[in-house]
PDB file of N, CA and C in Angstrom:
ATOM      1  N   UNK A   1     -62.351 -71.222 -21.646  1.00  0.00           N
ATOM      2  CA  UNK A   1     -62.992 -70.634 -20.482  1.00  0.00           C
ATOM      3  C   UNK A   1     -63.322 -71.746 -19.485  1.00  0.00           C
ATOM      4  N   UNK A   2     -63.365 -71.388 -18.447  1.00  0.00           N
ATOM      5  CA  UNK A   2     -63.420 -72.882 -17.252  1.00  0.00           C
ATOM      6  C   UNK A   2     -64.454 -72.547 -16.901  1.00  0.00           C
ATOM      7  N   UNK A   3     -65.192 -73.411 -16.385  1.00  0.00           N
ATOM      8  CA  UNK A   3     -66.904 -74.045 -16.209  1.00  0.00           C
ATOM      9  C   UNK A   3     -66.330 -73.903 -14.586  1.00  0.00           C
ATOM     10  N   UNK A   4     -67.156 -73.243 -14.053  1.00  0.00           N
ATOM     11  CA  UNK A   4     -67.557 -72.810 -12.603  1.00  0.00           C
ATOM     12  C   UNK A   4     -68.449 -73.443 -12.131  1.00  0.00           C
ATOM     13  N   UNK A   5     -67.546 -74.377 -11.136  1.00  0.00           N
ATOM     14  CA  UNK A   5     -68.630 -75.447 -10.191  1.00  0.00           C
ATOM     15  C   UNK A   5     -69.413 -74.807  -9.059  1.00  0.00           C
ATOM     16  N   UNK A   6     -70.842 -75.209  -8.764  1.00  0.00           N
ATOM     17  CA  UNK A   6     -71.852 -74.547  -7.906  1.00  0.00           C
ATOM     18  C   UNK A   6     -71.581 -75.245  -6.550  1.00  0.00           C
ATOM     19  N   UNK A   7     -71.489 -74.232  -5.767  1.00  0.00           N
ATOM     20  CA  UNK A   7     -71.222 -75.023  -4.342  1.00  0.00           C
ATOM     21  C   UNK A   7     -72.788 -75.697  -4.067  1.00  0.00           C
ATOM     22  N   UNK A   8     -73.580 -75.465  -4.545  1.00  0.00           N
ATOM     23  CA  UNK A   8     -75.035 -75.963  -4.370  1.00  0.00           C
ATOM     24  C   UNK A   8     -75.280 -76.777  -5.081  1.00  0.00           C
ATOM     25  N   UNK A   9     -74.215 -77.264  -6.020  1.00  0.00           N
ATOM     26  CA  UNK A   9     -74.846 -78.271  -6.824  1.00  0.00           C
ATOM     27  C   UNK A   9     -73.564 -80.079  -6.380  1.00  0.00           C
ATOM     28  N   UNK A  10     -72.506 -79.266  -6.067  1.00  0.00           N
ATOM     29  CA  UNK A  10     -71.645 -80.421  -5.753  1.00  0.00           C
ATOM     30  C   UNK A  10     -72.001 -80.495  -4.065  1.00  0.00           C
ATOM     31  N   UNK A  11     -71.825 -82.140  -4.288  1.00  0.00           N
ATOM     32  CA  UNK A  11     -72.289 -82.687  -2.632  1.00  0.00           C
ATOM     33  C   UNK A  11     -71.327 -83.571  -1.647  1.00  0.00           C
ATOM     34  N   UNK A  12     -71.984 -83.583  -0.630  1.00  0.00           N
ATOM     35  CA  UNK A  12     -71.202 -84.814   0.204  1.00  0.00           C
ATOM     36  C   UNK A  12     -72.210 -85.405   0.672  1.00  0.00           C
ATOM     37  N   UNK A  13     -71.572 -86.752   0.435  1.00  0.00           N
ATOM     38  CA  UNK A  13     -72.178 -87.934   1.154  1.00  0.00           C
ATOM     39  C   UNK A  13     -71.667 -88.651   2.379  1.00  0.00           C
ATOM     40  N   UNK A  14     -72.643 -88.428   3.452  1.00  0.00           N
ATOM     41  CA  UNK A  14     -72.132 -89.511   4.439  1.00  0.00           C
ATOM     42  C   UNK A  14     -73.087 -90.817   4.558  1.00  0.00           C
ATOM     43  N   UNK A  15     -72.399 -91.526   4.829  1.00  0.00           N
ATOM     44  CA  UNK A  15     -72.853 -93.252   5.485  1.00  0.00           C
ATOM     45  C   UNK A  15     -72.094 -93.172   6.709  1.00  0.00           C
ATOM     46  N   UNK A  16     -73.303 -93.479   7.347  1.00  0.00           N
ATOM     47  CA  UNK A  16     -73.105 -93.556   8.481  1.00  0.00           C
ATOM     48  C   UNK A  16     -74.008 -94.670   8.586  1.00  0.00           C
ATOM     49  N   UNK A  17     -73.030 -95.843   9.823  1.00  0.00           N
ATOM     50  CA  UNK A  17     -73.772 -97.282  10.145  1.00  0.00           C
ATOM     51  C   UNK A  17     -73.577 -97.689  11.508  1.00  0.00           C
ATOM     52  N   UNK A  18     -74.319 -98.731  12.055  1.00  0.00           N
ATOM     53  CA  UNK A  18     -73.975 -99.186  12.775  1.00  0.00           C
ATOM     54  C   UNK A  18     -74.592-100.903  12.942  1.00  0.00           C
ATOM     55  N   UNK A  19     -73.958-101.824  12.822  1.00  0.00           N
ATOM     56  CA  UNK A  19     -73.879-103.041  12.392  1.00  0.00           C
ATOM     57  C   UNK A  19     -73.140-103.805  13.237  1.00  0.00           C
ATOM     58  N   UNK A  20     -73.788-104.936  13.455  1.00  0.00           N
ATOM     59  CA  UNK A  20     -73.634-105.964  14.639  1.00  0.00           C
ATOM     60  C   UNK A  20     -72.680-106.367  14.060  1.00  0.00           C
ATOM     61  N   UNK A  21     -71.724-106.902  15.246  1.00  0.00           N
ATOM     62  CA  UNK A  21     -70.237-107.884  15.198  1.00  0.00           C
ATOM     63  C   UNK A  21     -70.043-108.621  15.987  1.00  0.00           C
ATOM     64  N   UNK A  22     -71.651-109.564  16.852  1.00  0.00           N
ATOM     65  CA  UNK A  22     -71.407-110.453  17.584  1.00  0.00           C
ATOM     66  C   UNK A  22     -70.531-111.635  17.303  1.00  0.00           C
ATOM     67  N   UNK A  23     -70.979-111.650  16.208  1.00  0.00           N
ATOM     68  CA  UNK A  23     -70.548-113.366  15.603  1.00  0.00           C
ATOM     69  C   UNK A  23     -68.897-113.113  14.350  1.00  0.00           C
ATOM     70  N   UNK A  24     -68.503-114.049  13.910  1.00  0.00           N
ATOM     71  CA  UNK A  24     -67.299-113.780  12.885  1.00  0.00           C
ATOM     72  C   UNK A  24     -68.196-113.385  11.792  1.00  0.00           C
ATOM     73  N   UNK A  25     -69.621-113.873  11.167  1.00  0.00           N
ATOM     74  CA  UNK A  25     -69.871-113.518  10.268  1.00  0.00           C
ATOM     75  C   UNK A  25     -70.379-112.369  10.078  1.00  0.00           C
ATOM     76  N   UNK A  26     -70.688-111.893  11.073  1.00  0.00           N
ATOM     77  CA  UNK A  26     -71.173-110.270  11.200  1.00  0.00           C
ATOM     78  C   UNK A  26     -70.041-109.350  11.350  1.00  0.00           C
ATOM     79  N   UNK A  27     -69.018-109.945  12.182  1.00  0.00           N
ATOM     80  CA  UNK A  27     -67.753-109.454  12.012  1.00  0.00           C
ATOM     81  C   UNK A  27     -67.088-109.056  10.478  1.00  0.00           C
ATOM     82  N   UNK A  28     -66.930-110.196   9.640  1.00  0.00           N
ATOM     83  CA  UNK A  28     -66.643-109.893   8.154  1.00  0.00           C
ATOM     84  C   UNK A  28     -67.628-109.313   7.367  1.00  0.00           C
ATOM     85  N   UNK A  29     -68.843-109.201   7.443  1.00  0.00           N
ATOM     86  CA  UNK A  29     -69.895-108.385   6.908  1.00  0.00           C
ATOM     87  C   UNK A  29     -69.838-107.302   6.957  1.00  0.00           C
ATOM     88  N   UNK A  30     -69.440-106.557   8.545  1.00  0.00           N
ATOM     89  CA  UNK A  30     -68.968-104.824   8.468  1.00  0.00           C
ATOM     90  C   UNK A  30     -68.088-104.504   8.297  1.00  0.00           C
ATOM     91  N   UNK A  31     -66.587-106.041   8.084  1.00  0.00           N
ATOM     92  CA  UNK A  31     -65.687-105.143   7.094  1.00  0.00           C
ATOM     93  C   UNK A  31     -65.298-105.079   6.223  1.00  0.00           C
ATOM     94  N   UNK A  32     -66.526-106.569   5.351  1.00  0.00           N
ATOM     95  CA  UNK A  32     -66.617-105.808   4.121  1.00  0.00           C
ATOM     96  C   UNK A  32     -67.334-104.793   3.495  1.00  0.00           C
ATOM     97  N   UNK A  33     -68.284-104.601   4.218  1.00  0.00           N
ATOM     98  CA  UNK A  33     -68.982-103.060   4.176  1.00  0.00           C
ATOM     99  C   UNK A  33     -68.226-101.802   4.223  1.00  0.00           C
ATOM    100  N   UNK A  34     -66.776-101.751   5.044  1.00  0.00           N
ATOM    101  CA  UNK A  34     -66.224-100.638   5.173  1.00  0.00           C
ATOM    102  C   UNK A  34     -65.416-100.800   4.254  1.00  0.00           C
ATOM    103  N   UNK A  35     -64.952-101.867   3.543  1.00  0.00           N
ATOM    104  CA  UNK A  35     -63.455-102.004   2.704  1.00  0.00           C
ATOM    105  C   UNK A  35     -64.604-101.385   1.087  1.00  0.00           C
ATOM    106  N   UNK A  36     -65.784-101.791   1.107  1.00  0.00           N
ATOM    107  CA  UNK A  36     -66.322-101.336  -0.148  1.00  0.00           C
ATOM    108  C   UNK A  36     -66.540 -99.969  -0.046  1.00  0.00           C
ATOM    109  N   UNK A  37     -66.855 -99.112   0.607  1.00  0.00           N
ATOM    110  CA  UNK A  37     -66.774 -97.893   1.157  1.00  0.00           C
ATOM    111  C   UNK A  37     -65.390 -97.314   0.504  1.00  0.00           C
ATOM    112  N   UNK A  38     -64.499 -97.470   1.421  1.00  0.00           N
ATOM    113  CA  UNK A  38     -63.100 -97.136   1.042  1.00  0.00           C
ATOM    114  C   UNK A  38     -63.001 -97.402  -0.410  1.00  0.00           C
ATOM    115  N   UNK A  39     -63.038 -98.508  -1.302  1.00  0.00           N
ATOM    116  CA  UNK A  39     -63.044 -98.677  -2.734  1.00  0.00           C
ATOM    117  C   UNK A  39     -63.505 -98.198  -3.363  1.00  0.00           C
ATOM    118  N   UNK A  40     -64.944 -97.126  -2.752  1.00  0.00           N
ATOM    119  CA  UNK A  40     -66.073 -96.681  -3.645  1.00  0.00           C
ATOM    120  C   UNK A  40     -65.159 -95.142  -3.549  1.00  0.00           C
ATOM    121  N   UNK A  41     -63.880 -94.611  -2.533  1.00  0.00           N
ATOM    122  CA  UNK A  41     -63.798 -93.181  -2.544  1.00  0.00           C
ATOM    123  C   UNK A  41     -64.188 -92.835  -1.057  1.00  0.00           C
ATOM    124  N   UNK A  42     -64.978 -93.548  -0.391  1.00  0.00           N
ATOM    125  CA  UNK A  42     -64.965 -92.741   0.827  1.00  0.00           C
ATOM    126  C   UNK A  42     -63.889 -92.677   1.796  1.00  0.00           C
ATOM    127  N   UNK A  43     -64.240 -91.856   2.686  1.00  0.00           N
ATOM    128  CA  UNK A  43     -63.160 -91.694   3.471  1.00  0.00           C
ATOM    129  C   UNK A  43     -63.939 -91.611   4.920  1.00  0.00           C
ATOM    130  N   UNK A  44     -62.610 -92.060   5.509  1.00  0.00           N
ATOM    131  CA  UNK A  44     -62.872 -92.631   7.183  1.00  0.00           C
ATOM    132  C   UNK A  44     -63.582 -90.756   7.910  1.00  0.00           C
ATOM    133  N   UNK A  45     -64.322 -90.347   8.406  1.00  0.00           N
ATOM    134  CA  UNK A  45     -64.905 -89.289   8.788  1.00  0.00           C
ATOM    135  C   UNK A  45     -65.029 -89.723  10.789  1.00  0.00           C
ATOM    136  N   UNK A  46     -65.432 -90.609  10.924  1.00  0.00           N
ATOM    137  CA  UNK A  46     -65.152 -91.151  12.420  1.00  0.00           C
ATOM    138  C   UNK A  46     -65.659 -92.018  12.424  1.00  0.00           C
ATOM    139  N   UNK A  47     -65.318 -92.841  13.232  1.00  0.00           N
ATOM    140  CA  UNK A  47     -65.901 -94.616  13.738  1.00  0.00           C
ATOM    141  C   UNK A  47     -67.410 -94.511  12.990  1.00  0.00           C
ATOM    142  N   UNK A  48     -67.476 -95.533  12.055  1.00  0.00           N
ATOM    143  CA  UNK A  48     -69.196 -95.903  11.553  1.00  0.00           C
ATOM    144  C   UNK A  48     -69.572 -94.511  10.838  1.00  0.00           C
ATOM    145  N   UNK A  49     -68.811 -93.783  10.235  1.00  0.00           N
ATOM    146  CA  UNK A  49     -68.984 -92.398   9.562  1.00  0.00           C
ATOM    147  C   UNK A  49     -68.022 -92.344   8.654  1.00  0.00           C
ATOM    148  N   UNK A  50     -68.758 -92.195   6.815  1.00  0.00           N
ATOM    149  CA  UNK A  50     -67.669 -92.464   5.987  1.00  0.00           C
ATOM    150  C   UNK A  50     -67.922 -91.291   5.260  1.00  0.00           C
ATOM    151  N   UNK A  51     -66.857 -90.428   4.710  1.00  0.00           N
ATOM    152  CA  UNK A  51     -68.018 -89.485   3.387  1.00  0.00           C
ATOM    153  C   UNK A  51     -67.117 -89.221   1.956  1.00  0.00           C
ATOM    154  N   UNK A  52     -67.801 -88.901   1.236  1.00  0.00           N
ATOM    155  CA  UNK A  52     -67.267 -88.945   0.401  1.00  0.00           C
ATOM    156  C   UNK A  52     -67.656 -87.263  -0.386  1.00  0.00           C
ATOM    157  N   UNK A  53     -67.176 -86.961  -1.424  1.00  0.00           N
ATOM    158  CA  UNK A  53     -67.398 -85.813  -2.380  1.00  0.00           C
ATOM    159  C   UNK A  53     -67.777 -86.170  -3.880  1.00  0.00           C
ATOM    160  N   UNK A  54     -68.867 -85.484  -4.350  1.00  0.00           N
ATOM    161  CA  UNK A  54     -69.682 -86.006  -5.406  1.00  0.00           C
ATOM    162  C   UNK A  54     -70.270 -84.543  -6.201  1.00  0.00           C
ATOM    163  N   UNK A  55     -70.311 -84.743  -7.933  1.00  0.00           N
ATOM    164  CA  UNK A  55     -70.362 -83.559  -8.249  1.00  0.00           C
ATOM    165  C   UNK A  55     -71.896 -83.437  -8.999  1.00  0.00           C
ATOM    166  N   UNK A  56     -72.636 -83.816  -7.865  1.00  0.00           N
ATOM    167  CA  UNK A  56     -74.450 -83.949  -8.391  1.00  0.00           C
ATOM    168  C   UNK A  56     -75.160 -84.993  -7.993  1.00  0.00           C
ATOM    169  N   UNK A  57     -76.299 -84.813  -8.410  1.00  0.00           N
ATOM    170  CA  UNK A  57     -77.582 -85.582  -7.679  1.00  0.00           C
ATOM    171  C   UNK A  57     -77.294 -87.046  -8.421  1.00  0.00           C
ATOM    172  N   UNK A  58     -77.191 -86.949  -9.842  1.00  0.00           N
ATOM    173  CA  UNK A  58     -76.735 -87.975 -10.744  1.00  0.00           C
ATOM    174  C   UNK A  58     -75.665 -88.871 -10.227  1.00  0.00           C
ATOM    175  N   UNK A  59     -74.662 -88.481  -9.958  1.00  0.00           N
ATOM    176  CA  UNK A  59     -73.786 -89.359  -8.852  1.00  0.00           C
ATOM    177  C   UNK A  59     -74.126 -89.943  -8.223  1.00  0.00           C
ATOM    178  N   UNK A  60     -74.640 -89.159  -7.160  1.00  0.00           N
ATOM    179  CA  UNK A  60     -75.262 -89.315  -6.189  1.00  0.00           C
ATOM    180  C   UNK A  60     -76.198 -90.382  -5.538  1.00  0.00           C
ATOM    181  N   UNK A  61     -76.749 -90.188  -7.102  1.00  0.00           N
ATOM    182  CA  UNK A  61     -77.679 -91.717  -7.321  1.00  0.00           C
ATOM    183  C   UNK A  61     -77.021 -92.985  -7.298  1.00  0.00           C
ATOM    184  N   UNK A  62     -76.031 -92.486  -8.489  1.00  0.00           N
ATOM    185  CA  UNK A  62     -75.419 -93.526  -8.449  1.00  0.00           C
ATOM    186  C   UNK A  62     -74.679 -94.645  -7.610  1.00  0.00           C
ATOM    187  N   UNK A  63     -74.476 -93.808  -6.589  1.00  0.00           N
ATOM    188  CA  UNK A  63     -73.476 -94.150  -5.150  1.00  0.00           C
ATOM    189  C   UNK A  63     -74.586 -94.990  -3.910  1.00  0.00           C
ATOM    190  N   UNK A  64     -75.584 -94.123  -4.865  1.00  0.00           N
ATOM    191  CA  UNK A  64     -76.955 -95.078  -3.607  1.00  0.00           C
ATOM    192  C   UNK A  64     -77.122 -96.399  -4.314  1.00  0.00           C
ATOM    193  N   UNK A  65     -77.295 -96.616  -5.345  1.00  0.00           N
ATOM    194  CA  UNK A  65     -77.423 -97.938  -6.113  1.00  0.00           C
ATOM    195  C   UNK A  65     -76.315 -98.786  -5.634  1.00  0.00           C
ATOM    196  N   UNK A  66     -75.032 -98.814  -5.487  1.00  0.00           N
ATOM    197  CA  UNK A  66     -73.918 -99.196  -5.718  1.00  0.00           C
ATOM    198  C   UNK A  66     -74.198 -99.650  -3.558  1.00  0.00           C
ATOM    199  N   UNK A  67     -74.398 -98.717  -3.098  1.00  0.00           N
ATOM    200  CA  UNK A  67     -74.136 -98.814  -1.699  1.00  0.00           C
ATOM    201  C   UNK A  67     -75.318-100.056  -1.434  1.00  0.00           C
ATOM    202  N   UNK A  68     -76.609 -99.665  -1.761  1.00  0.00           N
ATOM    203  CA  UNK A  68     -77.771-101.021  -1.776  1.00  0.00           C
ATOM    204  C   UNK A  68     -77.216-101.768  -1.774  1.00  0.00           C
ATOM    205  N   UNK A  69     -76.648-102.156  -3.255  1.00  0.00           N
ATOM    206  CA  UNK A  69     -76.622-103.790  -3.738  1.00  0.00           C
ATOM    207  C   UNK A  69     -75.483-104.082  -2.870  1.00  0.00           C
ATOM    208  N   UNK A  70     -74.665-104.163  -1.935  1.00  0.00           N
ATOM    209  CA  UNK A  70     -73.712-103.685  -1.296  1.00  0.00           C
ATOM    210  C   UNK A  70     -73.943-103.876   0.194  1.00  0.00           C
ATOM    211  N   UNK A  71     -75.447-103.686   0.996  1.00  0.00           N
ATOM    212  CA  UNK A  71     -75.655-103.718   2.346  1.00  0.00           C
ATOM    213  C   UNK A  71     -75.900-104.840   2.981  1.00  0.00           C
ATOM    214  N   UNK A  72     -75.287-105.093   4.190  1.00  0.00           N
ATOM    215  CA  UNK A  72     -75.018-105.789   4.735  1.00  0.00           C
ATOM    216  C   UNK A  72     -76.761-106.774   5.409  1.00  0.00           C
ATOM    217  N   UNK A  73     -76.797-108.017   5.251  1.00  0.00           N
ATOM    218  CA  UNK A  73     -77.883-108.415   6.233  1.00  0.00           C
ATOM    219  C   UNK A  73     -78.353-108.008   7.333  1.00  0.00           C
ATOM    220  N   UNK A  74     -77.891-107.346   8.166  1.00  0.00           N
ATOM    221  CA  UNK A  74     -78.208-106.921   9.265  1.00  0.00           C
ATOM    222  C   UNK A  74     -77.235-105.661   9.354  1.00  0.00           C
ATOM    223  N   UNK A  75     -78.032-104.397  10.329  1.00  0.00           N
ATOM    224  CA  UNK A  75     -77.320-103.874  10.818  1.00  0.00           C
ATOM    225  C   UNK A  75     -78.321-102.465  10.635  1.00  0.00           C
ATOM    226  N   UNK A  76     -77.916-100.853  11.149  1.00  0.00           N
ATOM    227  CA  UNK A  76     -78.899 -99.772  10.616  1.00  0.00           C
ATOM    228  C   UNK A  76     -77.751 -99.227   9.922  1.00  0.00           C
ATOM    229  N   UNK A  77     -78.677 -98.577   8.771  1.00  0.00           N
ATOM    230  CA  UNK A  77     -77.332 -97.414   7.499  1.00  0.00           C
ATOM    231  C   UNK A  77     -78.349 -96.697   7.422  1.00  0.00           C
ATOM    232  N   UNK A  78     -77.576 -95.492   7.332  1.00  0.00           N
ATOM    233  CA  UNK A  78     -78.735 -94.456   7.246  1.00  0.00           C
ATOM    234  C   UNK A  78     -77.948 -92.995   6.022  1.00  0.00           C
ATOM    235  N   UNK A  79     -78.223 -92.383   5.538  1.00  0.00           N
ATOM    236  CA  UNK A  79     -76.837 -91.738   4.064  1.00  0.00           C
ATOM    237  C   UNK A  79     -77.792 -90.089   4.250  1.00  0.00           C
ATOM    238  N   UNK A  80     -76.727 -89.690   4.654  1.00  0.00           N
ATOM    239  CA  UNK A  80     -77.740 -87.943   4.438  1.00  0.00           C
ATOM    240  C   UNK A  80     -76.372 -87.154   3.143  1.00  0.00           C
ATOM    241  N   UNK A  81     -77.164 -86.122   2.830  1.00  0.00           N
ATOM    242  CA  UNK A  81     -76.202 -85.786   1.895  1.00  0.00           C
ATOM    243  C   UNK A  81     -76.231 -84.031   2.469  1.00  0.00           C
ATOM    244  N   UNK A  82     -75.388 -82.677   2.099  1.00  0.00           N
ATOM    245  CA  UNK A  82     -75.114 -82.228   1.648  1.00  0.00           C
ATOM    246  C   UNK A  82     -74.492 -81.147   0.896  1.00  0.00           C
ATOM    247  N   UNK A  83     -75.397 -80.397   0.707  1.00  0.00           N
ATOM    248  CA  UNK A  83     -74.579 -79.283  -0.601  1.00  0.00           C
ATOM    249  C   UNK A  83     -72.748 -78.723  -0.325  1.00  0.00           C
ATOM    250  N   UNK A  84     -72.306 -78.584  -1.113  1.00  0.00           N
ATOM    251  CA  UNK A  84     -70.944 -78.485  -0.479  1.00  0.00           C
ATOM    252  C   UNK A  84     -70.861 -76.965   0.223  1.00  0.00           C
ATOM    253  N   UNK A  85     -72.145 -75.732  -0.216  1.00  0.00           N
ATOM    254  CA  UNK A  85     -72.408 -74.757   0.455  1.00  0.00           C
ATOM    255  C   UNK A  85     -72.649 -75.152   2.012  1.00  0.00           C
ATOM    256  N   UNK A  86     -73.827 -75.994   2.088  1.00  0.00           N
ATOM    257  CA  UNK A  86     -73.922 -76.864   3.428  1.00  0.00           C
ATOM    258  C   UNK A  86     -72.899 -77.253   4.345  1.00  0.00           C
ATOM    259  N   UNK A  87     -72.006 -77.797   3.649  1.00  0.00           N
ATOM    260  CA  UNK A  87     -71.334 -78.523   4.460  1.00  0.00           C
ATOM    261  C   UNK A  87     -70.068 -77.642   4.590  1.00  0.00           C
ATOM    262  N   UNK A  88     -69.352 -76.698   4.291  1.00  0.00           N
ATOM    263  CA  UNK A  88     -68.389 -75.972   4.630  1.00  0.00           C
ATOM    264  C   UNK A  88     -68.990 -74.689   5.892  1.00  0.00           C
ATOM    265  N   UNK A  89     -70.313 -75.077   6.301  1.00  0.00           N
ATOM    266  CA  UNK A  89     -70.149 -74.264   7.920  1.00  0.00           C
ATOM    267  C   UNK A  89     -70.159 -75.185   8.966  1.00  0.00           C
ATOM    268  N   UNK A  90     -69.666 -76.844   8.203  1.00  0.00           N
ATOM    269  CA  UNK A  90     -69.932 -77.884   9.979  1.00  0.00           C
ATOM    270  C   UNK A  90     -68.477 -77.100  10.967  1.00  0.00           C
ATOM    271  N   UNK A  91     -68.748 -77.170  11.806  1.00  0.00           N
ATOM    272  CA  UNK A  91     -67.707 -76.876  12.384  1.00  0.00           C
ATOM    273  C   UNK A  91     -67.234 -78.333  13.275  1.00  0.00           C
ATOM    274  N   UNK A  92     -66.007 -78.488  13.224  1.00  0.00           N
ATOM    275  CA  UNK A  92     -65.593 -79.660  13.301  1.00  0.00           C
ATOM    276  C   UNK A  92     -64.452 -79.801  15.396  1.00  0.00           C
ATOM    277  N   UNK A  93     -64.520 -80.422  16.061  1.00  0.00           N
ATOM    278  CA  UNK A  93     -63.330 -80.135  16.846  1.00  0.00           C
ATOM    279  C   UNK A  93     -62.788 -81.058  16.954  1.00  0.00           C
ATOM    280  N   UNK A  94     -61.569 -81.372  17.780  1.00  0.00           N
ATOM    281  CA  UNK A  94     -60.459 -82.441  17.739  1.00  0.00           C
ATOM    282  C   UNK A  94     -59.697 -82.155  19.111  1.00  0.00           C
ATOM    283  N   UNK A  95     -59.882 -82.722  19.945  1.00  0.00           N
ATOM    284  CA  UNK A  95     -58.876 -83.209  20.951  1.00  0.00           C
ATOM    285  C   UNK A  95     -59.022 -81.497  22.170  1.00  0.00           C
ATOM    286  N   UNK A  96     -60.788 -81.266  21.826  1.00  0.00           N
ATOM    287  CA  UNK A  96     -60.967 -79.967  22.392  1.00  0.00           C
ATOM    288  C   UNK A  96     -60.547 -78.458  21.645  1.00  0.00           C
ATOM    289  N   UNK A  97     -59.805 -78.598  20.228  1.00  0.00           N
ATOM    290  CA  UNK A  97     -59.181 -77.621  19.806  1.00  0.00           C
ATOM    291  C   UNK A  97     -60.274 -77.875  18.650  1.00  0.00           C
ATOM    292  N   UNK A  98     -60.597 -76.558  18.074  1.00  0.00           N
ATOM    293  CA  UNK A  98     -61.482 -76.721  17.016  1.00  0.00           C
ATOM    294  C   UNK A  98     -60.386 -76.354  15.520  1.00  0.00           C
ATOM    295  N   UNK A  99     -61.182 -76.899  14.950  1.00  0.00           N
ATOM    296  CA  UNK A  99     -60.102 -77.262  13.282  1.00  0.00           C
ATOM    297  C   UNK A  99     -60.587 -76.997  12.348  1.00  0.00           C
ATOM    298  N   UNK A 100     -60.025 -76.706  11.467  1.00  0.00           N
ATOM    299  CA  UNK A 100     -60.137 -75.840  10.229  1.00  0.00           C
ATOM    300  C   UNK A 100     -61.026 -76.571   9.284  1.00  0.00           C
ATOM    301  N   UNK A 101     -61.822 -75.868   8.342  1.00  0.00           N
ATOM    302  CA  UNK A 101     -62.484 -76.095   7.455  1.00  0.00           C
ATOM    303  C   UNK A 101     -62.116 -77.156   6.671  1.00  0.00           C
ATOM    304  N   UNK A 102     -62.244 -78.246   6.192  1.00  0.00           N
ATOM    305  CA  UNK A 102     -62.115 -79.469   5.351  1.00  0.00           C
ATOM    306  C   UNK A 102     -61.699 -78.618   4.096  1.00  0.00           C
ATOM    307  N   UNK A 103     -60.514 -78.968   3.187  1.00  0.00           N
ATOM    308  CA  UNK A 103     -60.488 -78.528   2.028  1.00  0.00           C
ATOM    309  C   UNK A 103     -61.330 -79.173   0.812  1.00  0.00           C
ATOM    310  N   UNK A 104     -62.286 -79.186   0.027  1.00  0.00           N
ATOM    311  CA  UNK A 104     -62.185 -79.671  -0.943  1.00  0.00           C
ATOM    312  C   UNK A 104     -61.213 -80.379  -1.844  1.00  0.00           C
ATOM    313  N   UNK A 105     -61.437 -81.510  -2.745  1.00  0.00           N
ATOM    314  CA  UNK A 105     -59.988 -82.019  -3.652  1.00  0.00           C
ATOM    315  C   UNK A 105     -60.457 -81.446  -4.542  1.00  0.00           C
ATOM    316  N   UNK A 106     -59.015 -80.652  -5.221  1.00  0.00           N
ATOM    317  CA  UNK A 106     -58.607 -80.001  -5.630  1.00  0.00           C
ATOM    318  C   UNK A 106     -59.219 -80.048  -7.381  1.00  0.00           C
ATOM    319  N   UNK A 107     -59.279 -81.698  -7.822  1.00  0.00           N
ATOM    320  CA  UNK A 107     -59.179 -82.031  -8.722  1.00  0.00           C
ATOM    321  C   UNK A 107     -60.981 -83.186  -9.136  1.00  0.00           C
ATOM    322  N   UNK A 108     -61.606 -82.737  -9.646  1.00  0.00           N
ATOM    323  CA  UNK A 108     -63.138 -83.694  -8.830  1.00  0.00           C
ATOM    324  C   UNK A 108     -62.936 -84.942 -10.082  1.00  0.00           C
ATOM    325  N   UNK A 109     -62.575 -86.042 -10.310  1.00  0.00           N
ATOM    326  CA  UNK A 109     -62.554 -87.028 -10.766  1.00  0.00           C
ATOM    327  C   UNK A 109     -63.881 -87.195 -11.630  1.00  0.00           C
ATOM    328  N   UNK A 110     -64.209 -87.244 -12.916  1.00  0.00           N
ATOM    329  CA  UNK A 110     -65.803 -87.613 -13.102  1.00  0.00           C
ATOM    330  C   UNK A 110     -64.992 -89.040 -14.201  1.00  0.00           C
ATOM    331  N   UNK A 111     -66.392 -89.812 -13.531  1.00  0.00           N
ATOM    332  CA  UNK A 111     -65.968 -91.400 -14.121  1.00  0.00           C
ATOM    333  C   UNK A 111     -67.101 -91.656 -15.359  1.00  0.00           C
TER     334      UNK A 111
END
């Protein structure tokens, strides 16, 4: 019998930042901030907006620990999360044409 996932219980996470790049070293600081992002699963959502899909608070946590030890010296991050009920009424547009609902993956990875 297959275990029925709760749209209220699986989440999304965004990070969203914005971080100085006056200098080269602030320069390589936000991109290694974004390349760990990308490694952690997220995905590009728009300039300084990353998100990812997560199946609980427990994750969830986990992804905040991981993102901490992880933040850059300078800069603002700010992480809202959620419910995947939540988040399938954003309505999204593109180039003035509005666009279809984000699919979920198909397949939820638990590590």
């Amino acid at each position: 019998m297959a275990t029925q996932l709760s749209g209220y219980r699986l989440m999304w996470i965004f990070v969203m930042f914005d971080l100085p790049v006056m200098t080269k070293d602030q320069m390589r600081a936000a991109t290694k901030f974004r390349e760990f992002l990308l490694d952690e699963g997220f995905e590009k959502s728009q300039f300084s907006v990353y998100a990812r899909f997560c199946n609980g608070k427990e994750q969830f946590e986990g992804y905040m620990r991981r993102i901490e030890a992880h933040l850059p010296e300078k800069g603002d991050i700010h992480i809202l999360t959620f419910t995947d009920r939540q988040y399938e009424n954003v309505v999204r547009f593109s180039g003035q044409r509005r666009r279809r609902q984000r699919k979920n993956p198909d397949q939820l990875a638990l590590f």
